[in-house]
N, C-alpha and C. Protein backbone atom coordinates (compact mmCIF):
# COMPACT_ATOMS: atom_id res chain seq x y z
N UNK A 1 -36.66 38.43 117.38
CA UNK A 1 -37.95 39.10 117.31
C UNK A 1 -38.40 39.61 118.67
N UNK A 2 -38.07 38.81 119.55
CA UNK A 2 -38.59 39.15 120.97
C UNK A 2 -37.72 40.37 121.35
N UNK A 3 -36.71 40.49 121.17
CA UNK A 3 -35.94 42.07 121.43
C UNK A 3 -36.55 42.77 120.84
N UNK A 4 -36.92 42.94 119.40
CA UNK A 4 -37.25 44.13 118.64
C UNK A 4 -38.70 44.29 119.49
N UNK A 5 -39.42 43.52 119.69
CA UNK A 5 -40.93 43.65 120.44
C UNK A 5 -40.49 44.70 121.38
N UNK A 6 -39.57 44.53 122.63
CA UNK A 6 -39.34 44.68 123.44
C UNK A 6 -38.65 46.16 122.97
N UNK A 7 -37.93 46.84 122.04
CA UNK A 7 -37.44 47.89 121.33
C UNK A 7 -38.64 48.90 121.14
N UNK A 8 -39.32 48.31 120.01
CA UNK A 8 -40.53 48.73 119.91
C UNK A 8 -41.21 49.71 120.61
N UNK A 9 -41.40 49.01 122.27
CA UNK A 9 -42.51 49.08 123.02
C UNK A 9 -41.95 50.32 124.08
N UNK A 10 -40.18 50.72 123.79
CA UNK A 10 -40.26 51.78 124.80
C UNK A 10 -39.12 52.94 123.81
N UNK A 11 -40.03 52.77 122.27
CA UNK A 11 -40.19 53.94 121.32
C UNK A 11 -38.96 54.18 120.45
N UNK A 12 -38.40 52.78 120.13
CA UNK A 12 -37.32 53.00 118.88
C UNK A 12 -38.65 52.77 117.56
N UNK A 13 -37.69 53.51 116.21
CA UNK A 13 -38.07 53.16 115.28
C UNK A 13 -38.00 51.90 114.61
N UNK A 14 -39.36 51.45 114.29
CA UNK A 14 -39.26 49.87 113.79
C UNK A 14 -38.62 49.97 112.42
N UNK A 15 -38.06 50.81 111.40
CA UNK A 15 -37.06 51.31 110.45
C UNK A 15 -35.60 51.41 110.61
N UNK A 16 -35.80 51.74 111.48
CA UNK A 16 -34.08 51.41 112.04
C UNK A 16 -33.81 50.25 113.06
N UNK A 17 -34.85 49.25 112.69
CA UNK A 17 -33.98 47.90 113.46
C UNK A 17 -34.01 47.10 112.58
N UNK A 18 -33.34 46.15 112.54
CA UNK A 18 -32.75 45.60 111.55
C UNK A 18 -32.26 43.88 112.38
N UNK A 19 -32.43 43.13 112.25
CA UNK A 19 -32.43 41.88 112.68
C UNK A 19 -31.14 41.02 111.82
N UNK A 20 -30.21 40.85 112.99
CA UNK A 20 -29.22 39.47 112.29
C UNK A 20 -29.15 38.77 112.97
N UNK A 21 -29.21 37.50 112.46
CA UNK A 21 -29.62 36.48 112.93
C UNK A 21 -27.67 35.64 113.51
N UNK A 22 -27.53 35.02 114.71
CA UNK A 22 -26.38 34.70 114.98
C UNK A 22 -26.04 33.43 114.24
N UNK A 23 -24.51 33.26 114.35
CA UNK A 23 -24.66 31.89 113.73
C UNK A 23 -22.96 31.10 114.83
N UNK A 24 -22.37 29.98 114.67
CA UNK A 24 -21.55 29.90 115.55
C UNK A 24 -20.33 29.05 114.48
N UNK A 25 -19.12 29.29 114.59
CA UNK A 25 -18.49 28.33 114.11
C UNK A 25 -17.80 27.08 114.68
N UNK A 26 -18.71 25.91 113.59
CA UNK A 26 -18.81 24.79 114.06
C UNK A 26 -17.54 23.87 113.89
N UNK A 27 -16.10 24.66 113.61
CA UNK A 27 -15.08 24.21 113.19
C UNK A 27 -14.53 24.35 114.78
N UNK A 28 -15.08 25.34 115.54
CA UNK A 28 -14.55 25.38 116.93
C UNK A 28 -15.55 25.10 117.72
N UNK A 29 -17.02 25.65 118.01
CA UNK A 29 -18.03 24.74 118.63
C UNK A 29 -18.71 23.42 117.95
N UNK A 30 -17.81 22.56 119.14
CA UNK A 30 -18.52 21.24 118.50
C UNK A 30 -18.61 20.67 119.26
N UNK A 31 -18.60 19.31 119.47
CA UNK A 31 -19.10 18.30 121.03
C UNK A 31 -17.83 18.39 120.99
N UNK A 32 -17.61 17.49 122.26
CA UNK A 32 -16.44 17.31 122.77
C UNK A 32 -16.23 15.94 123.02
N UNK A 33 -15.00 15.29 122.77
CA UNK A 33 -14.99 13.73 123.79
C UNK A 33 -15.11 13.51 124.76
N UNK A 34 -15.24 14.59 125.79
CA UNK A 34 -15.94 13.58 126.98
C UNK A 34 -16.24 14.86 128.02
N UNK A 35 -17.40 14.49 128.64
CA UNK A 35 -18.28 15.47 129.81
C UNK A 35 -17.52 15.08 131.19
N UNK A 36 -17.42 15.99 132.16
CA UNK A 36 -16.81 15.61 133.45
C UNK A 36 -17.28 14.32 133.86
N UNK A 37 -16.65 14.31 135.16
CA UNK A 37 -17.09 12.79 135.54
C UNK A 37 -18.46 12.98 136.67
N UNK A 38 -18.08 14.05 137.13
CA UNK A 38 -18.90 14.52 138.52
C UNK A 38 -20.04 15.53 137.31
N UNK A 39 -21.11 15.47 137.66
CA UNK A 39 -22.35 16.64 137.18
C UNK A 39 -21.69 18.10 137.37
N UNK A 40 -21.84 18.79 136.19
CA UNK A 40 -21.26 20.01 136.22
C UNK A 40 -22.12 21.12 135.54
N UNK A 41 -22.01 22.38 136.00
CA UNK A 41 -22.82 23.55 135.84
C UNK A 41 -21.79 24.40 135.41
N UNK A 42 -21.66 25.13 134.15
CA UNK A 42 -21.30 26.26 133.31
C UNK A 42 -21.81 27.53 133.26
N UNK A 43 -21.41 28.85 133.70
CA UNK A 43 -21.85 29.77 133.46
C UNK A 43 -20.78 30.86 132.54
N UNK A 44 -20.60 31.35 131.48
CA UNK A 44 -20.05 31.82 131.03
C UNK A 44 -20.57 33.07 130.56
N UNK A 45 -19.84 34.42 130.72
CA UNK A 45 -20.26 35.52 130.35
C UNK A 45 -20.01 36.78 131.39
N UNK A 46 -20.38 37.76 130.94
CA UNK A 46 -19.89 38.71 132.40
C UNK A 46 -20.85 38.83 133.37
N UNK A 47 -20.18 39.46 134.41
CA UNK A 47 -20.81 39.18 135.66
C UNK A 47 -21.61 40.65 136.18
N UNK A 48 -22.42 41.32 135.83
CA UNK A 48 -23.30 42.48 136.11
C UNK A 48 -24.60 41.86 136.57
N UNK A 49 -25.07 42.46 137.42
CA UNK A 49 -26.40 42.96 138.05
C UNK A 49 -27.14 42.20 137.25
N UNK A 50 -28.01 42.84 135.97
CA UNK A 50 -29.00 42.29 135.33
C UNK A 50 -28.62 40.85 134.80
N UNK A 51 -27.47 40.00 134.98
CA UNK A 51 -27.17 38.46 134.65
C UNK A 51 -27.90 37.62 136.19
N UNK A 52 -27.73 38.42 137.08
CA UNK A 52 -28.58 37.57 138.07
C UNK A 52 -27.80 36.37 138.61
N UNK A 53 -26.95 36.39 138.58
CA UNK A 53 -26.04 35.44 138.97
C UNK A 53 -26.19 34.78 140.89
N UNK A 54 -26.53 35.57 141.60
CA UNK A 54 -27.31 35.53 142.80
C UNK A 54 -28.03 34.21 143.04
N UNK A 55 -29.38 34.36 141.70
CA UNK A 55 -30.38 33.36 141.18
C UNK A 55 -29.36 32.11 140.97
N UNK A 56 -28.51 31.72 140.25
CA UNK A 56 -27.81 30.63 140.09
C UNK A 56 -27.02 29.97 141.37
N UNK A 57 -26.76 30.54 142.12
CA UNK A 57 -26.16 30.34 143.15
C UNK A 57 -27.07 30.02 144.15
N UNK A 58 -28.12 30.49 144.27
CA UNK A 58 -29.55 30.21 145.38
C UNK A 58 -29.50 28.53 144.71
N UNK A 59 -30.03 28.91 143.22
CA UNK A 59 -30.15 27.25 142.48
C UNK A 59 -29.31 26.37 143.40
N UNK A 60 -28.08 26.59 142.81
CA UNK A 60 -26.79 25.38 142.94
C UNK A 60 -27.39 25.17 144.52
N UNK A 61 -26.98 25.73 145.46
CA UNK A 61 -26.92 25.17 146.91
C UNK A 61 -28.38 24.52 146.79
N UNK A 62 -29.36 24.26 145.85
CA UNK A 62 -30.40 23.13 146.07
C UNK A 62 -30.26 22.02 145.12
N UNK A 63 -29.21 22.62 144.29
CA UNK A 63 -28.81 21.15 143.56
C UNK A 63 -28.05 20.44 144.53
N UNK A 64 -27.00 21.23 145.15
CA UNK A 64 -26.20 20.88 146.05
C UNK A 64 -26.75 19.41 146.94
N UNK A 65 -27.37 19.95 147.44
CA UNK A 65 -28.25 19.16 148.24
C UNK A 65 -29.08 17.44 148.01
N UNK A 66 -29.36 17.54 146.66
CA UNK A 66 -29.48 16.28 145.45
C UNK A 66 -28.23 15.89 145.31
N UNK A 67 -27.21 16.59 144.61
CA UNK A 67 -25.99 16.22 144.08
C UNK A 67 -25.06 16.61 144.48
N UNK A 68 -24.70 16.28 145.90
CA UNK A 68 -23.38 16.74 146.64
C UNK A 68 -21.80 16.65 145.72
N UNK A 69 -21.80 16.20 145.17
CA UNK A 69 -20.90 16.12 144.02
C UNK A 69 -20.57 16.89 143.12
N UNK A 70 -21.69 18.12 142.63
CA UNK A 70 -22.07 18.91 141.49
C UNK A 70 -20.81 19.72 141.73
N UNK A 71 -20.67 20.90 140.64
CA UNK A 71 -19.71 21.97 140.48
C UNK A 71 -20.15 23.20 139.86
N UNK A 72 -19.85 24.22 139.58
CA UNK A 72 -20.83 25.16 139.25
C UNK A 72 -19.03 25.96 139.20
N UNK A 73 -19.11 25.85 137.56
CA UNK A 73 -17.68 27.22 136.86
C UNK A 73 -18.17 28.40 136.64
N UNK A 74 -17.65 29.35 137.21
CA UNK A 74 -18.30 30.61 136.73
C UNK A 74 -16.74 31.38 135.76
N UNK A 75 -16.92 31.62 134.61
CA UNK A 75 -16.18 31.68 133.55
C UNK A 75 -16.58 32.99 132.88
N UNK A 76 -16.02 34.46 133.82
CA UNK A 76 -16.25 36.04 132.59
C UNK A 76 -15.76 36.81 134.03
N UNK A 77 -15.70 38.20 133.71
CA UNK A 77 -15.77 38.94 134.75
C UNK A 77 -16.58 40.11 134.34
N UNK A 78 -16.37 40.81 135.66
CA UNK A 78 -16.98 42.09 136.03
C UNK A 78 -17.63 42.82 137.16
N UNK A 79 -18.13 43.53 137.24
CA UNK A 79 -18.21 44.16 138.69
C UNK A 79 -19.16 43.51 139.80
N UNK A 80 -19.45 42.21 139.66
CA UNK A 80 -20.52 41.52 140.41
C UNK A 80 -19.29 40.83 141.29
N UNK A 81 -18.27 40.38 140.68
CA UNK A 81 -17.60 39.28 140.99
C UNK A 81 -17.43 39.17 142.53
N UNK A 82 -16.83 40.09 142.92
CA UNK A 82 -16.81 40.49 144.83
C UNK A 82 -17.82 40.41 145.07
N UNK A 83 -19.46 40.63 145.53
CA UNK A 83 -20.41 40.61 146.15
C UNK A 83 -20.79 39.16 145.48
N UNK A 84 -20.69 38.26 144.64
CA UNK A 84 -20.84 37.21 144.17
C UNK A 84 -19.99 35.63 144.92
N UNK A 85 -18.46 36.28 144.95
CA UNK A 85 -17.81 35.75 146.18
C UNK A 85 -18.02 35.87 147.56
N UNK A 86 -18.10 37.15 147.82
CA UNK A 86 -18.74 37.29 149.05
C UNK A 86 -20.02 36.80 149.87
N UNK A 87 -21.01 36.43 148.84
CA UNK A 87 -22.42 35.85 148.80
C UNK A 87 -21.71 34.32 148.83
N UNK A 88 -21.07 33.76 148.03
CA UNK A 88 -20.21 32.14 148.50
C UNK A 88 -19.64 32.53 149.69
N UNK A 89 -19.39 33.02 150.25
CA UNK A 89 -18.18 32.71 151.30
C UNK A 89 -19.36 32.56 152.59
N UNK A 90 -20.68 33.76 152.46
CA UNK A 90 -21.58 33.92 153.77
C UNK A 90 -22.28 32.56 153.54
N UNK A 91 -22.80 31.98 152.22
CA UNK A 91 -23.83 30.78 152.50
C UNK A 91 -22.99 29.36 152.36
N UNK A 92 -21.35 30.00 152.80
CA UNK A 92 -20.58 28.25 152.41
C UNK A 92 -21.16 27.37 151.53
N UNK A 93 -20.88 28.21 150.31
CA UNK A 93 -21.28 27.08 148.95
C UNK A 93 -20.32 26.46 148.12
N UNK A 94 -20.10 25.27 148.56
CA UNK A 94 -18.70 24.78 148.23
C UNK A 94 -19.02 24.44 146.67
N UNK A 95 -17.77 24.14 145.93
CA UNK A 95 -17.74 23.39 144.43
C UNK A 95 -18.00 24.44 143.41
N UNK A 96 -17.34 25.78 144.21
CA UNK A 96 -17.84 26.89 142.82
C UNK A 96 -16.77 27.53 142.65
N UNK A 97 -16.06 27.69 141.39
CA UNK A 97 -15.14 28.27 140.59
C UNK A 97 -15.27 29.27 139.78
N UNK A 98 -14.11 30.16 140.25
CA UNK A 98 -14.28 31.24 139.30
C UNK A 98 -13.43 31.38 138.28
N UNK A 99 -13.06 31.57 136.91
CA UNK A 99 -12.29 31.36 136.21
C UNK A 99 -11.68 32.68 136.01
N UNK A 100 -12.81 33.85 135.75
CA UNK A 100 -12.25 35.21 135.08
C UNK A 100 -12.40 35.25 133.86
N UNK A 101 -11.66 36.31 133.26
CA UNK A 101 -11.97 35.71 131.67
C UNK A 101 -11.37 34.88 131.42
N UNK A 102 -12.03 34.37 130.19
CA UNK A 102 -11.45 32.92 129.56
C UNK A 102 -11.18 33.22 127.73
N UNK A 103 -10.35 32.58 127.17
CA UNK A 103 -10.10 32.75 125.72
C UNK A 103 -11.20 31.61 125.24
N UNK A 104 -11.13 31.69 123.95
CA UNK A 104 -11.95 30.92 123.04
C UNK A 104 -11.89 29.47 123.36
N UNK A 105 -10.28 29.36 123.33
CA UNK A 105 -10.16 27.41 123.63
C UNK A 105 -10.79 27.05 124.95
N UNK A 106 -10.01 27.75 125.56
CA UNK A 106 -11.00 27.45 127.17
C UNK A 106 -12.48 27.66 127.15
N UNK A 107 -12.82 28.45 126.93
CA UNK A 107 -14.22 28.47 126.60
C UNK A 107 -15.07 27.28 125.80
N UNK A 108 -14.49 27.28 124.83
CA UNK A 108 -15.14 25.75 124.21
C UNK A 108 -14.86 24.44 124.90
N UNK A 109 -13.78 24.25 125.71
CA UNK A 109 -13.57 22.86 126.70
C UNK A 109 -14.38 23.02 127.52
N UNK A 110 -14.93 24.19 128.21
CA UNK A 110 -15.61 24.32 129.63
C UNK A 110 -17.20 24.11 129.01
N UNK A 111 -17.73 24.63 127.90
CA UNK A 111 -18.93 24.04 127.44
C UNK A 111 -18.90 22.94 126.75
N UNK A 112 -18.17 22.04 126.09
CA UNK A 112 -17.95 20.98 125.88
C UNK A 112 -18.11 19.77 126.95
N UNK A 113 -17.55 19.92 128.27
CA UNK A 113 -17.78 19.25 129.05
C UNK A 113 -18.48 19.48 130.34
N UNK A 114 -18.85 20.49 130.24
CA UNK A 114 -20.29 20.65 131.34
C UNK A 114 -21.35 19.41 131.02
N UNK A 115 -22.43 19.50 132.04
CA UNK A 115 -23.28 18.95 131.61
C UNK A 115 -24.69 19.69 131.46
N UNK A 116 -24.44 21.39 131.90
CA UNK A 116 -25.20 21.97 131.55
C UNK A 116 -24.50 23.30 131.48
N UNK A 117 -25.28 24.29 130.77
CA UNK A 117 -24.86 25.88 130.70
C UNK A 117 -26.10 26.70 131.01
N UNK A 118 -25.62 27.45 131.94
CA UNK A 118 -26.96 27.78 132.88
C UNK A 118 -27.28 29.63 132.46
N UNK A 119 -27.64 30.40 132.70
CA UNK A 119 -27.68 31.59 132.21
C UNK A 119 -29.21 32.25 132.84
N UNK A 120 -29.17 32.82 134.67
CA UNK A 120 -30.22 33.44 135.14
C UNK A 120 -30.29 34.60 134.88
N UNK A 121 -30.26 35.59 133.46
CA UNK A 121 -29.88 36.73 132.84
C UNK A 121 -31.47 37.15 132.74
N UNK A 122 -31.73 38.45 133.37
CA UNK A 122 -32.83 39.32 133.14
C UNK A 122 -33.59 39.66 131.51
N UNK A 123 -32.65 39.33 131.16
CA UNK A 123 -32.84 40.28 129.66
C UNK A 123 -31.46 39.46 128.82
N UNK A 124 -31.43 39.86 127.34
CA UNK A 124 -30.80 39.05 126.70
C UNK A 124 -30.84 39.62 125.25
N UNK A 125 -30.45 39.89 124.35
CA UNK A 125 -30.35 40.67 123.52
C UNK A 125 -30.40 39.37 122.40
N UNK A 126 -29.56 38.59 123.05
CA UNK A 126 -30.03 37.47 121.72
C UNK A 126 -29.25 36.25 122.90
N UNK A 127 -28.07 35.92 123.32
CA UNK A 127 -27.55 35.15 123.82
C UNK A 127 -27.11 34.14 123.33
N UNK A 128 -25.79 34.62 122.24
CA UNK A 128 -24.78 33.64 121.31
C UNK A 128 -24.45 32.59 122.28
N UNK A 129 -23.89 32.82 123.36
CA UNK A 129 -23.45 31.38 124.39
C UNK A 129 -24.13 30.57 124.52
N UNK A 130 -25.51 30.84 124.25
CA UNK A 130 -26.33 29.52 124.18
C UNK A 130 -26.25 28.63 122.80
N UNK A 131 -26.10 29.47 122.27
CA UNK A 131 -25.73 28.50 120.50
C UNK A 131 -24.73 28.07 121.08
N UNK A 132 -23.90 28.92 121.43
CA UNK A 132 -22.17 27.95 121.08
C UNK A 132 -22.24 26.81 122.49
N UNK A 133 -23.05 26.64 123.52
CA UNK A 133 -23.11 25.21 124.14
C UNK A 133 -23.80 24.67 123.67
N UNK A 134 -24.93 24.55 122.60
CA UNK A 134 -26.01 24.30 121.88
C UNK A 134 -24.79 23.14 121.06
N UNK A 135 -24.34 24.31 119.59
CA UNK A 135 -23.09 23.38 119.24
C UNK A 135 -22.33 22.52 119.93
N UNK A 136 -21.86 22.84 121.31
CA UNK A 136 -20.80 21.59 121.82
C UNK A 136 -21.80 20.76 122.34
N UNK A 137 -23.11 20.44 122.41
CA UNK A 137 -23.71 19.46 122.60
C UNK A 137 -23.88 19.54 124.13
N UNK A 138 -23.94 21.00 124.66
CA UNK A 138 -24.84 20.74 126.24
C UNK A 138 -25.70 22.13 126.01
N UNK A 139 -26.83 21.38 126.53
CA UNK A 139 -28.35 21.75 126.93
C UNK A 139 -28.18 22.83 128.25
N UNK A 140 -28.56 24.36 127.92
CA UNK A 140 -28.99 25.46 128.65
C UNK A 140 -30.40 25.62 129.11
N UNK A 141 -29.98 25.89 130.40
CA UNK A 141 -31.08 26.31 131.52
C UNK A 141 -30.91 27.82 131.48
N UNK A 142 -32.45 28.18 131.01
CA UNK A 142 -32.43 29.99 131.17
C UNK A 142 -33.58 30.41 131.15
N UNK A 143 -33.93 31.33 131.95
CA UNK A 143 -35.28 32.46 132.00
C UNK A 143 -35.59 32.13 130.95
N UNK A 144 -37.61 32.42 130.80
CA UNK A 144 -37.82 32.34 129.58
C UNK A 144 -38.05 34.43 129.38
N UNK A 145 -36.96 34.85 129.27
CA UNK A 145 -36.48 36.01 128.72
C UNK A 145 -36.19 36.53 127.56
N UNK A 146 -36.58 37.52 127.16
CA UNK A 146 -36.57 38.27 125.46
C UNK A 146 -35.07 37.78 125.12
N UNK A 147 -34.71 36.80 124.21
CA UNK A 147 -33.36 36.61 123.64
C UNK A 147 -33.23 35.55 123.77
N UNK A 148 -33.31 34.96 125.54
CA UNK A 148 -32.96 33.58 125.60
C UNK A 148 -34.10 32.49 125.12
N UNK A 149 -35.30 33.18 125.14
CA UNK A 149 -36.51 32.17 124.73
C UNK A 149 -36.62 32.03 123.29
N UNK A 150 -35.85 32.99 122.32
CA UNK A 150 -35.85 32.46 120.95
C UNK A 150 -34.42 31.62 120.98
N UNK A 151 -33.32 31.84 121.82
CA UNK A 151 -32.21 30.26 121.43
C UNK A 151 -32.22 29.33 121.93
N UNK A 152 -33.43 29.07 122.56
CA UNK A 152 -33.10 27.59 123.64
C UNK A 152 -34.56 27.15 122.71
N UNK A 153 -34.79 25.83 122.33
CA UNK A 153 -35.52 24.90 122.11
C UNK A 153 -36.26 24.16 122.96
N UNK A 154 -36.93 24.52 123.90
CA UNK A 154 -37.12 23.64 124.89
C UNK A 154 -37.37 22.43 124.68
N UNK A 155 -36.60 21.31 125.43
CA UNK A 155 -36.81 19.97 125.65
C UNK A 155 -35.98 19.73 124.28
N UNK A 156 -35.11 20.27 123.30
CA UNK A 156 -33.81 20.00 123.03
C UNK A 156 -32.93 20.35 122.95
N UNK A 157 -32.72 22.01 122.97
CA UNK A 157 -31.61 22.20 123.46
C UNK A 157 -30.96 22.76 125.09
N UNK A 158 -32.54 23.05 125.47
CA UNK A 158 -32.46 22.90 126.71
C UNK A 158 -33.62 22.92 127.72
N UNK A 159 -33.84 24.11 128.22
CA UNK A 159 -34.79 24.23 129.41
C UNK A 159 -35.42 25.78 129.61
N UNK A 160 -36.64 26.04 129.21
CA UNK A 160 -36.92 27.65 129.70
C UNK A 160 -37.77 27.55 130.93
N UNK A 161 -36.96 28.21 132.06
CA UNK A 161 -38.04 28.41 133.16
C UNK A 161 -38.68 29.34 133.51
N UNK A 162 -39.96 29.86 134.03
CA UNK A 162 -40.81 30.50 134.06
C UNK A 162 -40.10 31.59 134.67
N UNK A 163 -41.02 33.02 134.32
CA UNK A 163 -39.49 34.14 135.07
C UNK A 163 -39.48 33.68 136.85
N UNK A 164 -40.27 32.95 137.33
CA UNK A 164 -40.63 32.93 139.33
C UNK A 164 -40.20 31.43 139.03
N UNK A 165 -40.09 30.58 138.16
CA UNK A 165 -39.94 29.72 138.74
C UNK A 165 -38.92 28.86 138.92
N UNK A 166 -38.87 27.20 139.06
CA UNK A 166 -37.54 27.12 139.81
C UNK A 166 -36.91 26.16 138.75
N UNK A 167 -35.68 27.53 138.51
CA UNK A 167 -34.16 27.36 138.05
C UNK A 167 -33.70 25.83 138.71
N UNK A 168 -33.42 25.56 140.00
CA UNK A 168 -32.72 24.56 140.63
C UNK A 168 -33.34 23.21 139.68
N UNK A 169 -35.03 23.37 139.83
CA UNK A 169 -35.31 21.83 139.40
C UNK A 169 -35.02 21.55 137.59
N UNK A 170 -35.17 22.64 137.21
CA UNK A 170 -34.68 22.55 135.72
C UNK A 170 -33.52 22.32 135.77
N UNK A 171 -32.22 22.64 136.64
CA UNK A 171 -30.83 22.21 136.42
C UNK A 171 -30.40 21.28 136.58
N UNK A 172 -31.58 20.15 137.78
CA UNK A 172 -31.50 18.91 138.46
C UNK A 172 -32.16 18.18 137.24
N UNK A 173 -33.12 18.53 136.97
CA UNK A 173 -33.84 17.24 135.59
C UNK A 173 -32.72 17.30 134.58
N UNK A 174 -31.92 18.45 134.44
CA UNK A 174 -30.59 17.74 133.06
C UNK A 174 -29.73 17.04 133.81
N UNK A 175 -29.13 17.48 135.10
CA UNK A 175 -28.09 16.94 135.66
C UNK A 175 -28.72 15.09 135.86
């Protein structure tokens, strides 16, 4: 609903939108037997501009700081990826992985055993990855943004933070 609002308001026809609702299969998202050992941060999806990925990385180096231990997977590609590495390499932010793309199985192990799935995305059209860590049983940290604020439950399936405010301490209260 919050997309179509957002459709609406810069002059599509409310006749030609049409709402489906996502759903995930729970034969492949499901919990998993067991979460890392060390606190871990999941980001899965591609890597463009409006995902904000910047924002997650400011986060981590203040989780960092609480949880010298933490890890932070970054799991999709796309044209951010170089200025995203490059931004790790200038603020030496150790414990961060890049995967690239990932297939389905990998994808479901890496949200299966996170201990969170994080997502600092501007905008959001609906944001299936949050169901499907929803299903494997870890709790997403995300903007409260058109898409992500109708799949996250706050305070059960995960965490909506204010658009200014701070990502890090919402990632530290799950971790």
């Amino acid at each position: 609903e919050s997309t179509k609002t957002e459709m609406l308001k810069i002059g599509f026809n409310e006749k030609k939108i049409h709402i489906i609702y996502n759903g995930v299969d729970h034969t492949l998202f499901k919990p998993g037997s067991e979460k890392t050992v060390q606190p871990s941060i999941v980001y899965v999806g591609r890597l463009k501009k409006y995902k904000r990925l910047e924002l997650l990385l400011d986060a981590f180096t203040k989780v960092k700081k609480k949880l010298p231990q933490a890890t932070l997977t970054i799991a999709g590609s796309g044209d951010q990826e170089e200025s995203l590495r490059k931004l790790i390499e200038e603020k030496k932010i150790s414990g961060v992985q890049f995967l690239g793309f990932v297939d389905d199985a990998t994808k479901v192990d890496l949200l299966q055993r996170s201990w969170v799935f994080a997502t600092p995305t501007s905008v959001e059209g609906w944001g299936l990855v949050v169901l499907e860590a929803a299903a494997c049983g870890t709790p997403t940290v995300g903007f409260n943004v058109s898409g992500i604020r109708e799949a996250i439950i706050p305070g059960k399936s995960g965490l909506l933070v204010p658009e200014n405010g701070d990502f890090a301490q919402s990632l530290l209260r799950i971790l």
